[in-house]
C-alpha atoms as a PDB file:
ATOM      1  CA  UNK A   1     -39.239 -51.298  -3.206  1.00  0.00           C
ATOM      2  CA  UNK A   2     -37.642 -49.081  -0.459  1.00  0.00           C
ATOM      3  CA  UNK A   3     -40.213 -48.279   2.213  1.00  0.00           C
ATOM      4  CA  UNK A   4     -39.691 -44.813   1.947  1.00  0.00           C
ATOM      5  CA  UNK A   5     -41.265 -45.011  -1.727  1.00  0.00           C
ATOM      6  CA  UNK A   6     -44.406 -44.439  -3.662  1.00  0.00           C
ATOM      7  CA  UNK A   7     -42.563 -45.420  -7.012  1.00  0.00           C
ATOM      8  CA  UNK A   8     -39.187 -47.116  -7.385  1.00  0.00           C
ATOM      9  CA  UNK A   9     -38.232 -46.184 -11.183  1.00  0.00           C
ATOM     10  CA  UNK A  10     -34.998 -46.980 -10.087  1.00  0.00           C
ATOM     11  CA  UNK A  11     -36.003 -51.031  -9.519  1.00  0.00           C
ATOM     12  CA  UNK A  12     -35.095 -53.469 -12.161  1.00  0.00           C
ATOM     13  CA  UNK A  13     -38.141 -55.022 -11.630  1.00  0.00           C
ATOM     14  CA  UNK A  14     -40.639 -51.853 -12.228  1.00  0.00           C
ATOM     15  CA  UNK A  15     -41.070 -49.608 -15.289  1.00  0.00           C
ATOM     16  CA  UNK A  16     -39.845 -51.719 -17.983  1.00  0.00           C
ATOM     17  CA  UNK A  17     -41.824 -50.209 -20.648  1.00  0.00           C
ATOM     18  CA  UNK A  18     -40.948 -46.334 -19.278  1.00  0.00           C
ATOM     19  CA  UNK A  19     -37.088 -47.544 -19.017  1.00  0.00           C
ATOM     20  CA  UNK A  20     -37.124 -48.595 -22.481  1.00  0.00           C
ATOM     21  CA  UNK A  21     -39.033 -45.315 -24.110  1.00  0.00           C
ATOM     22  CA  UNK A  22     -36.391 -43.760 -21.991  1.00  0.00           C
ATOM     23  CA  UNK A  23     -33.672 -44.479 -23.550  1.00  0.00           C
ATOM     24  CA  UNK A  24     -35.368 -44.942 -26.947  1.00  0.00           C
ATOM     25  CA  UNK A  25     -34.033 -41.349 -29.076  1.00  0.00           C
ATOM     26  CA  UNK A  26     -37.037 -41.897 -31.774  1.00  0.00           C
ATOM     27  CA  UNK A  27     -39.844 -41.179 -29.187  1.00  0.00           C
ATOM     28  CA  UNK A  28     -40.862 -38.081 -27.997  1.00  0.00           C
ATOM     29  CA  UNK A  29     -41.050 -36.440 -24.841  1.00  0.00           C
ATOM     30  CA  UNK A  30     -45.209 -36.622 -24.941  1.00  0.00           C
ATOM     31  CA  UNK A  31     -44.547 -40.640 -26.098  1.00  0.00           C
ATOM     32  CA  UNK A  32     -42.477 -41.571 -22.935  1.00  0.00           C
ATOM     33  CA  UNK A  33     -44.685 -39.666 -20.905  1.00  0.00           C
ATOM     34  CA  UNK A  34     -48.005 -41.012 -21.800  1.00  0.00           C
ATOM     35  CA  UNK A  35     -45.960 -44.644 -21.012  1.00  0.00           C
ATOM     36  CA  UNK A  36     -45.179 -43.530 -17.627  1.00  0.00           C
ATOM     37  CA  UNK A  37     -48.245 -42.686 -17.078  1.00  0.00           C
ATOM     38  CA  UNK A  38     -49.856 -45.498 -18.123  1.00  0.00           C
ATOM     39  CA  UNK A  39     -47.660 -48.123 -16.343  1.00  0.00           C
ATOM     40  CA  UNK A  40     -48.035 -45.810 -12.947  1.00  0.00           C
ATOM     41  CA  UNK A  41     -51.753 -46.473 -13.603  1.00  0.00           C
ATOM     42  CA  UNK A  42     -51.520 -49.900 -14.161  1.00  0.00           C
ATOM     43  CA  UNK A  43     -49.619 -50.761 -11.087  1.00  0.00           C
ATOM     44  CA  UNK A  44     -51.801 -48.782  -8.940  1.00  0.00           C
ATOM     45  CA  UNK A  45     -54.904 -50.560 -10.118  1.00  0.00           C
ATOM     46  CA  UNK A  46     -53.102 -53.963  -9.297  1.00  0.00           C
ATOM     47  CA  UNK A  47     -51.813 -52.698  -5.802  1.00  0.00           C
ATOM     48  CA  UNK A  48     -55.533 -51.622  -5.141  1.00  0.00           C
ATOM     49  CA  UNK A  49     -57.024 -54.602  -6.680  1.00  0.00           C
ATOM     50  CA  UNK A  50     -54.775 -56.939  -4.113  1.00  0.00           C
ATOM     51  CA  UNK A  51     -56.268 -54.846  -1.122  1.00  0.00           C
ATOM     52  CA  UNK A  52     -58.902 -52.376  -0.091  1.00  0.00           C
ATOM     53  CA  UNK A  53     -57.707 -49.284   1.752  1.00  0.00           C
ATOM     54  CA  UNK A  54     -61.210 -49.275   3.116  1.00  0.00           C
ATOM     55  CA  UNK A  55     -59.796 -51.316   6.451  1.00  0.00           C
ATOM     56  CA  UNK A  56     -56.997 -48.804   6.569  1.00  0.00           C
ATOM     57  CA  UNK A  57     -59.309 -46.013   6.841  1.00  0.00           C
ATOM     58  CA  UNK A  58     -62.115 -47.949   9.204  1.00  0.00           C
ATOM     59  CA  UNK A  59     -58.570 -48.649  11.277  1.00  0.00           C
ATOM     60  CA  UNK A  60     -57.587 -45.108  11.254  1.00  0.00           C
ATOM     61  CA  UNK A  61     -61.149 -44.263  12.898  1.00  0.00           C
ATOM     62  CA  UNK A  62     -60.060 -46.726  16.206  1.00  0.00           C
ATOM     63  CA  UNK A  63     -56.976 -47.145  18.060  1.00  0.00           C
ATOM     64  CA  UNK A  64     -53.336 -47.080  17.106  1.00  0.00           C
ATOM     65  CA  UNK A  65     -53.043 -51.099  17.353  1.00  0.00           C
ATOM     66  CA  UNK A  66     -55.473 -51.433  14.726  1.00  0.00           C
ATOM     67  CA  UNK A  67     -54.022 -48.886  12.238  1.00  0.00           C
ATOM     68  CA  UNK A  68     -50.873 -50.319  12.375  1.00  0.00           C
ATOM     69  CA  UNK A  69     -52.448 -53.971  11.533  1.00  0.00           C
ATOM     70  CA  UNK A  70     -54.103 -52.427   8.871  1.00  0.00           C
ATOM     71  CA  UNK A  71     -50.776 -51.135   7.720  1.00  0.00           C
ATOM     72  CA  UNK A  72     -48.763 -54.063   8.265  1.00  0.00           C
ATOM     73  CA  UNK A  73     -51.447 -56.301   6.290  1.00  0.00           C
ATOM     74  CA  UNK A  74     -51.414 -54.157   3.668  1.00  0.00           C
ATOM     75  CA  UNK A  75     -49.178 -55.210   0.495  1.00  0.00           C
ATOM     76  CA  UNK A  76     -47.971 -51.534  -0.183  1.00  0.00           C
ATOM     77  CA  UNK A  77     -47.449 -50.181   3.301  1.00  0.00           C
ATOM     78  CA  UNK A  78     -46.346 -46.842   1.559  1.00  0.00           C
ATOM     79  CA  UNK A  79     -49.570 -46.453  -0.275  1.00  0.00           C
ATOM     80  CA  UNK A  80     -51.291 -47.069   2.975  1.00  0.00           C
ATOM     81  CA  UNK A  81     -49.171 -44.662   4.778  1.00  0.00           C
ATOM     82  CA  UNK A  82     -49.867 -41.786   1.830  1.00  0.00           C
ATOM     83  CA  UNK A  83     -53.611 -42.510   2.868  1.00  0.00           C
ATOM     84  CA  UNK A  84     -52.978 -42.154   6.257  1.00  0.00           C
ATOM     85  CA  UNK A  85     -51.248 -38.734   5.895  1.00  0.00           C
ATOM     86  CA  UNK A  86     -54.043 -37.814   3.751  1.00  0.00           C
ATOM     87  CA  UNK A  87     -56.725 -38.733   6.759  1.00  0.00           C
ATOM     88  CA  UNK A  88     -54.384 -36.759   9.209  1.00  0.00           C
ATOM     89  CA  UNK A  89     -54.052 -33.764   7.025  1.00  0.00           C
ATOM     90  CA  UNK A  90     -57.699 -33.396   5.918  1.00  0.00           C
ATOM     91  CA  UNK A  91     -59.016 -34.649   9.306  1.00  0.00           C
ATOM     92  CA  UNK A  92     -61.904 -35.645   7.538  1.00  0.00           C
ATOM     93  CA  UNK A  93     -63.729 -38.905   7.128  1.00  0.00           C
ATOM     94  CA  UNK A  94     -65.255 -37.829   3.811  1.00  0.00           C
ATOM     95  CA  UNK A  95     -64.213 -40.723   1.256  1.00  0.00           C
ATOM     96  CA  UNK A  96     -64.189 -38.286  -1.737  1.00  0.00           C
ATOM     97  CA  UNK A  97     -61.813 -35.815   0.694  1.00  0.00           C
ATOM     98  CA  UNK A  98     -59.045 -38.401   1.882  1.00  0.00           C
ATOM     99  CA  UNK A  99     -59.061 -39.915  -1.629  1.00  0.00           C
ATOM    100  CA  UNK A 100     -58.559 -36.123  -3.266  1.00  0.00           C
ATOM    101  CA  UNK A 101     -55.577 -35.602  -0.499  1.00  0.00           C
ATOM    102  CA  UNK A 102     -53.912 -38.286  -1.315  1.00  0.00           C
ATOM    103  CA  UNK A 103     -54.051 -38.577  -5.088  1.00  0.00           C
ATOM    104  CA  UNK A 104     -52.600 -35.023  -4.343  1.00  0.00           C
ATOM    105  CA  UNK A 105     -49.872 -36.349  -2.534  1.00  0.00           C
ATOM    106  CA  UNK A 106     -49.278 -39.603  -4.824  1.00  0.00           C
ATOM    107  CA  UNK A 107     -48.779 -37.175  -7.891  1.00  0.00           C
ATOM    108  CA  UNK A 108     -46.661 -34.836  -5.896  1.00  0.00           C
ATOM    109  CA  UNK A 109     -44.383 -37.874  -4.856  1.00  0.00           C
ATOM    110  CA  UNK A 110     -44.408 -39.457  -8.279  1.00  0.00           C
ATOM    111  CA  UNK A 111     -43.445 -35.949 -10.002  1.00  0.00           C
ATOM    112  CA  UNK A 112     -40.441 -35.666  -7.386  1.00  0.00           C
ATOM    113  CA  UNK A 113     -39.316 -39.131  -7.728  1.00  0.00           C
ATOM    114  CA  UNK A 114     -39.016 -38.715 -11.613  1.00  0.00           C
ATOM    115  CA  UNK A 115     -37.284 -35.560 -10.993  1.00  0.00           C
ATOM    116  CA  UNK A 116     -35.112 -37.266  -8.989  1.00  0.00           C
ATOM    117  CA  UNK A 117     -34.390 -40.004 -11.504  1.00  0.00           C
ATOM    118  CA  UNK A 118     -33.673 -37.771 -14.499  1.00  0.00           C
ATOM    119  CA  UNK A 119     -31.624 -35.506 -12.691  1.00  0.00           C
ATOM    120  CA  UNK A 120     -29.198 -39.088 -12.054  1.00  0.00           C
ATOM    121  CA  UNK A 121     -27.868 -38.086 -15.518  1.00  0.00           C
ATOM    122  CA  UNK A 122     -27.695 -41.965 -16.385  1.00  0.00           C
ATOM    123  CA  UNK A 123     -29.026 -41.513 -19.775  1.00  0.00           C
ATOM    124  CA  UNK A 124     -26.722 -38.774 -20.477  1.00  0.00           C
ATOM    125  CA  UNK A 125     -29.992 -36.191 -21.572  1.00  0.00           C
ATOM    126  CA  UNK A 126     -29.072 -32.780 -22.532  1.00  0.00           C
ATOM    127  CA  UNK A 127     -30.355 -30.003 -20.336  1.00  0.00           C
ATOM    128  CA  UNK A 128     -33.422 -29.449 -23.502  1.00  0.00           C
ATOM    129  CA  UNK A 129     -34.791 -33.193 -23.234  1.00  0.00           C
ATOM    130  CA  UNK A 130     -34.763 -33.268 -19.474  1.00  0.00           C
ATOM    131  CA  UNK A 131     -36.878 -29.649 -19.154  1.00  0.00           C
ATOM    132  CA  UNK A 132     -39.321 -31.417 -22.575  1.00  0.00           C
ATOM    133  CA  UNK A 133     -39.321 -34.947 -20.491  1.00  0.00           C
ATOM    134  CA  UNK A 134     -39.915 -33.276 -17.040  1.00  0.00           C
ATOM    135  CA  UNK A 135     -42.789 -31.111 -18.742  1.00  0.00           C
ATOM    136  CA  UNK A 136     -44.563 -33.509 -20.561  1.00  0.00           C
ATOM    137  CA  UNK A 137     -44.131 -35.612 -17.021  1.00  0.00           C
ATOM    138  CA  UNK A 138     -45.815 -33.083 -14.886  1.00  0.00           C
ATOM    139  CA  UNK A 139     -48.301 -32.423 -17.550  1.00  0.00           C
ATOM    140  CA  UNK A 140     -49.218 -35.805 -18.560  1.00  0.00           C
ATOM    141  CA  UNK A 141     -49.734 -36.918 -14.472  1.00  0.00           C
ATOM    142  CA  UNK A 142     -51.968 -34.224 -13.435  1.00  0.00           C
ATOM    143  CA  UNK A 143     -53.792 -35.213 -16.294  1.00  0.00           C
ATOM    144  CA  UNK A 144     -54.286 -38.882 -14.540  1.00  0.00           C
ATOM    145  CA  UNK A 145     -54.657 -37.181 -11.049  1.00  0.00           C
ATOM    146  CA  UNK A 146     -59.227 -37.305 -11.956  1.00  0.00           C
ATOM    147  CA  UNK A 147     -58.566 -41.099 -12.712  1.00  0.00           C
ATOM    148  CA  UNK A 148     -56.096 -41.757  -9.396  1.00  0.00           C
ATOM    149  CA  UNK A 149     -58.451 -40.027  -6.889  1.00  0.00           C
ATOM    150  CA  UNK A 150     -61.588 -41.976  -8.313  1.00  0.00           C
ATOM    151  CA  UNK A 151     -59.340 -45.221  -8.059  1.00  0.00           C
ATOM    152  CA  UNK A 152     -58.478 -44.183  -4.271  1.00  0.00           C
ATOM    153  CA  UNK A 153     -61.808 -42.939  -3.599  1.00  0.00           C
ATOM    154  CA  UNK A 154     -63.549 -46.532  -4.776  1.00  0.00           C
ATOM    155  CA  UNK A 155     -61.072 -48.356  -2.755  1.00  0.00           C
ATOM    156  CA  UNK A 156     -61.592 -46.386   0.236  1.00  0.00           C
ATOM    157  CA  UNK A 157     -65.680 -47.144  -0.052  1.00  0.00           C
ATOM    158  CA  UNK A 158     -64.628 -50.819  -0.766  1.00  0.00           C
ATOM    159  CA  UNK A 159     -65.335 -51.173  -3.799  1.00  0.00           C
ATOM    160  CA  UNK A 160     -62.726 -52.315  -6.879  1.00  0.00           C
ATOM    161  CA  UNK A 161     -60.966 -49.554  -8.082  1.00  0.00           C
ATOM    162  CA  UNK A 162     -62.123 -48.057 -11.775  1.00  0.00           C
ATOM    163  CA  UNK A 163     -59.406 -46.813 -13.589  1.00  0.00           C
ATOM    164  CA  UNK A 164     -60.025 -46.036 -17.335  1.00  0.00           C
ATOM    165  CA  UNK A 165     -57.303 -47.226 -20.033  1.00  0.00           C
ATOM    166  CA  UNK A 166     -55.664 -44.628 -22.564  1.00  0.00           C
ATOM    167  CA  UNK A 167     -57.232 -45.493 -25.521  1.00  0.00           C
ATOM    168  CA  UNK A 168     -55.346 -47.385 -27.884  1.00  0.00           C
ATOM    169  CA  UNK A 169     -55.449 -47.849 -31.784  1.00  0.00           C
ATOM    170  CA  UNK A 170     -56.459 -50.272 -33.489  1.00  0.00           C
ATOM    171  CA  UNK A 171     -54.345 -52.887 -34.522  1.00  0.00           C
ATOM    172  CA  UNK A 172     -54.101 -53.730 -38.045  1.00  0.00           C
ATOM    173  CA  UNK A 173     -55.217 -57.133 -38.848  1.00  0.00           C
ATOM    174  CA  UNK A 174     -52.550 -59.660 -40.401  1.00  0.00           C
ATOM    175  CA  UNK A 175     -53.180 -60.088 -44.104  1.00  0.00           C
ATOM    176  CA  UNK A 176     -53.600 -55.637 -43.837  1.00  0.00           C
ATOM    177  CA  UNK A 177     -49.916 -55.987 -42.448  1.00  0.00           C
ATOM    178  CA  UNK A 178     -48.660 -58.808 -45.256  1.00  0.00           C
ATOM    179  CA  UNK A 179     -50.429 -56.472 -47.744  1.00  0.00           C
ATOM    180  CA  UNK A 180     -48.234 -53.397 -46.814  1.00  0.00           C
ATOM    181  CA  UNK A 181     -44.928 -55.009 -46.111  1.00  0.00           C
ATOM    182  CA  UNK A 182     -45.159 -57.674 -49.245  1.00  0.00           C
ATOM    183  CA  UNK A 183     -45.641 -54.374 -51.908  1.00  0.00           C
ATOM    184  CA  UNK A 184     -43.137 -54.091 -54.963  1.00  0.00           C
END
């Protein structure tokens, strides 16, 4: 991931699922967007299950050495420097405001980013799908911003971070599926 990055879409390695209801014609606009949106959750849960940003705030309250310890031992030093812009901005050290800055500024980077990557043109999207895609994008993600700042706002008291799945259906059990597919 480039250290200039919340999000590399771009990466091989990242956003399989989005990449393929991306170029899948048959799903909607709302479909690949709730994907995104769930796979951006999903990787933020496992960067802040890996570390707590509660040293990189308790850092940011002492000298420069320590911040940028905190930093470097961080996994995602870009998350940690989002939180760190957050605590400068806000100049607070009020959990619940740091964590709302920078779920703010997350979104914001995450909404850019996508921009960014539709506007490539490597899926060859007419101008209609990219404005549907980019709506249903910016919709669907400050719908998660609630769960992202109580994930950042648990991590900066310490705690494990609490983000709440989409909820799925039900799958249908086997002999239900042999049923269906084995009528005349």
């Amino acid at each position: 991931m480039a250290e200039n990055e919340i999000l590399d879409i771009g990466s091989t390695r990242r956003y399989r699922r989005f990449k393929a209801a991306l170029t899948d014609t048959g799903l909607s606009p709302a479909d690949v967007a709730e994907t995104f949106s769930e796979e951006m959750l999903t990787r933020l849960r496992r960067q802040l299950s890996k570390n707590s940003l509660y040293t990189i705030l308790k850092a940011s309250e002492q000298d420069s050495v320590a911040l940028s310890d905190a930093i470097d031992a961080f996994s995602e030093k870009t998350l940690a420097r989002q939180v760190l812009n957050a605590c400068t901005i806000t100049k607070s050290t009020d959990v619940n405001v740091i964590a709302a800055k920078a779920g703010d500024l997350l979104i914001d980077k995450l909404i850019d980013q996508f921009q960014l990557y539709i506007a490539k043109d490597k899926y060859g999207f007419d101008a209609a799908r990219c404005a549907d895609l980019n709506r249903e994008i910016v919709a669907n993600l400050e719908g998660c911003r609630a769960q992202v700042v109580v994930a950042l706002s648990n991590s900066l008291s310490g705690g494990k971070p609490k983000i709440l799945r989409a909820s799925r259906q039900s799958r249908p059990s086997a002999n239900t599926v042999a049923s269906i597919s084995l009528r005349p």
